[in-house]
Protein backbone atom coordinates (compact mmCIF):
# COMPACT_ATOMS: atom_id res chain seq x y z
CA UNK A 1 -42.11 -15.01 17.59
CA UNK A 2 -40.44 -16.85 20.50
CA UNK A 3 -37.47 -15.35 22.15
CA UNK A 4 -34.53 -16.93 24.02
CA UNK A 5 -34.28 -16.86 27.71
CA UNK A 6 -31.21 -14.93 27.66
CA UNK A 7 -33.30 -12.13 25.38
CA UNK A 8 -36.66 -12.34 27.58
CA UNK A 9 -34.21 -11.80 30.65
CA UNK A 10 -32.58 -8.72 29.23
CA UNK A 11 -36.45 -7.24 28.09
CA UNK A 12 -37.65 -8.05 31.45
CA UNK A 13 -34.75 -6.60 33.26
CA UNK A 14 -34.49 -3.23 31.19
CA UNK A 15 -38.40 -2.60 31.74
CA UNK A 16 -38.50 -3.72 35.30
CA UNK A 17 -35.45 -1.02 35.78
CA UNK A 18 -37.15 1.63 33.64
CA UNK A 19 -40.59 1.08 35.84
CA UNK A 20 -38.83 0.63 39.05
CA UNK A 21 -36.81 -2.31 39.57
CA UNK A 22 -37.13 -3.66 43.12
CA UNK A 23 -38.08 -6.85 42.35
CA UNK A 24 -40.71 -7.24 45.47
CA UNK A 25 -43.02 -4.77 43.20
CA UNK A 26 -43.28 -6.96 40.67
CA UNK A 27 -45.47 -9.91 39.74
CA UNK A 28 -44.48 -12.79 37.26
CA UNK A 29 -45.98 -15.73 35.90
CA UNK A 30 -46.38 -17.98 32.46
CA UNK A 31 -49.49 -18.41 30.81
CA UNK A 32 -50.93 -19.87 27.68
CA UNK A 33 -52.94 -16.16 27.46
CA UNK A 34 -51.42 -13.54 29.21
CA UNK A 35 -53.20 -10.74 27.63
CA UNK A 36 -56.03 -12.29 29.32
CA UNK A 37 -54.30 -13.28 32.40
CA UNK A 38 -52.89 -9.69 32.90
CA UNK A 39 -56.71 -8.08 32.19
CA UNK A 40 -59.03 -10.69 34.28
CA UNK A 41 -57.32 -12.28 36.80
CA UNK A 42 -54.59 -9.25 37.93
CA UNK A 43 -56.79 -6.27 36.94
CA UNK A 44 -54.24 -4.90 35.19
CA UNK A 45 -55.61 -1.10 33.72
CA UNK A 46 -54.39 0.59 30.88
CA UNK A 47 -51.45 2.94 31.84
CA UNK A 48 -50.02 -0.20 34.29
CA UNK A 49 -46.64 -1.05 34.04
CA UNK A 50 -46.44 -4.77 32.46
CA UNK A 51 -45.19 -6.89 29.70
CA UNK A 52 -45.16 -10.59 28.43
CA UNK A 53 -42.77 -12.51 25.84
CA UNK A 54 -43.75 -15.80 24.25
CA UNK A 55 -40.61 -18.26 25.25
CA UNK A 56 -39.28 -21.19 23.11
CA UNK A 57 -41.23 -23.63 25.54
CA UNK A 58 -43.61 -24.00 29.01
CA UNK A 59 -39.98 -24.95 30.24
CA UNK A 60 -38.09 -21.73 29.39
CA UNK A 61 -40.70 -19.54 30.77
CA UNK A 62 -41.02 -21.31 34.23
CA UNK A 63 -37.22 -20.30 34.12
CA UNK A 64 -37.84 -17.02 33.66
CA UNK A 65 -40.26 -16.90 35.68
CA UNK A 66 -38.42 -18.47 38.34
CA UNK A 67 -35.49 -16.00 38.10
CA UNK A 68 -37.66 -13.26 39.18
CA UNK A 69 -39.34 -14.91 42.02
CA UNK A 70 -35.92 -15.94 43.38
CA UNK A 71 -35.19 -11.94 43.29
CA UNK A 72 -38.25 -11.23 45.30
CA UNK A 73 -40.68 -11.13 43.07
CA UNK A 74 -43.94 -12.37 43.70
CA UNK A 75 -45.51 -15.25 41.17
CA UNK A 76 -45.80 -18.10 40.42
CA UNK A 77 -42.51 -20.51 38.15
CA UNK A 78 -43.93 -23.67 38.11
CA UNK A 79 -43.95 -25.46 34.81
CA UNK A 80 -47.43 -24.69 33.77
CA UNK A 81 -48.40 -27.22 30.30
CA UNK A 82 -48.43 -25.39 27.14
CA UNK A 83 -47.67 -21.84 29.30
CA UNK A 84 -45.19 -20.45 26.77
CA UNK A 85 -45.57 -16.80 27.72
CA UNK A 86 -44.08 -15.77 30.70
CA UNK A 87 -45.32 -11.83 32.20
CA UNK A 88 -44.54 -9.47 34.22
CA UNK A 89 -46.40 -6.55 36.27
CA UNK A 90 -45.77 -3.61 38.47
CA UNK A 91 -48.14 -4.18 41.65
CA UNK A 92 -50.39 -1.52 42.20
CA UNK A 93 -53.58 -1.23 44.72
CA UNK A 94 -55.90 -2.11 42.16
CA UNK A 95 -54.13 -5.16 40.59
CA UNK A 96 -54.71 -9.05 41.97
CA UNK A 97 -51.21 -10.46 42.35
CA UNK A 98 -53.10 -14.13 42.88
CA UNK A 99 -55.32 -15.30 40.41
């Protein structure tokens, strides 16, 4: 189910501050498949901190995404089509922050 920005925000925020929340830690991008994204591409293990919310459009999660980056967070906010989902993961040595 798609959540507002202003609800994907306050997730993102409470886990990010749970996990550790300087921003620069953290990686954030949209996708159209983030499970898959956050697995292939960023190597993320099981036991990594991370998360992803589907957004009410491509649109809203660039935003997101883009509010994070602006914080320090590394990532990528461009308007991505069809990209509903935006994610988030704590960096670690293992994990690809560029796909």
């Amino acid at each position: 189910m798609a959540k507002s920005k202003s609800e994907i925000l306050d997730d993102f925020q409470a886990f990010m501050g749970k996990h550790g929340g300087n921003y620069k830690e953290w990686y954030v991008s949209t996708s159209s498949n983030p499970k898959m994204d956050l697995t292939k591409y960023h190597k993320i293990k099981n036991g990594d901190k991370g998360l992803f919310r589907t957004a009410e459009s491509d649109i809203r999660s660039a935003e997101v995404a883009e509010f994070f980056t602006d914080l320090g967070a590394k990532g990528d906010s461009g308007i991505k089509d069809d990209a509903i989902c935006v994610y988030a993961f704590k960096m670690d040595k293992h994990t690809r922050p560029n796909r």
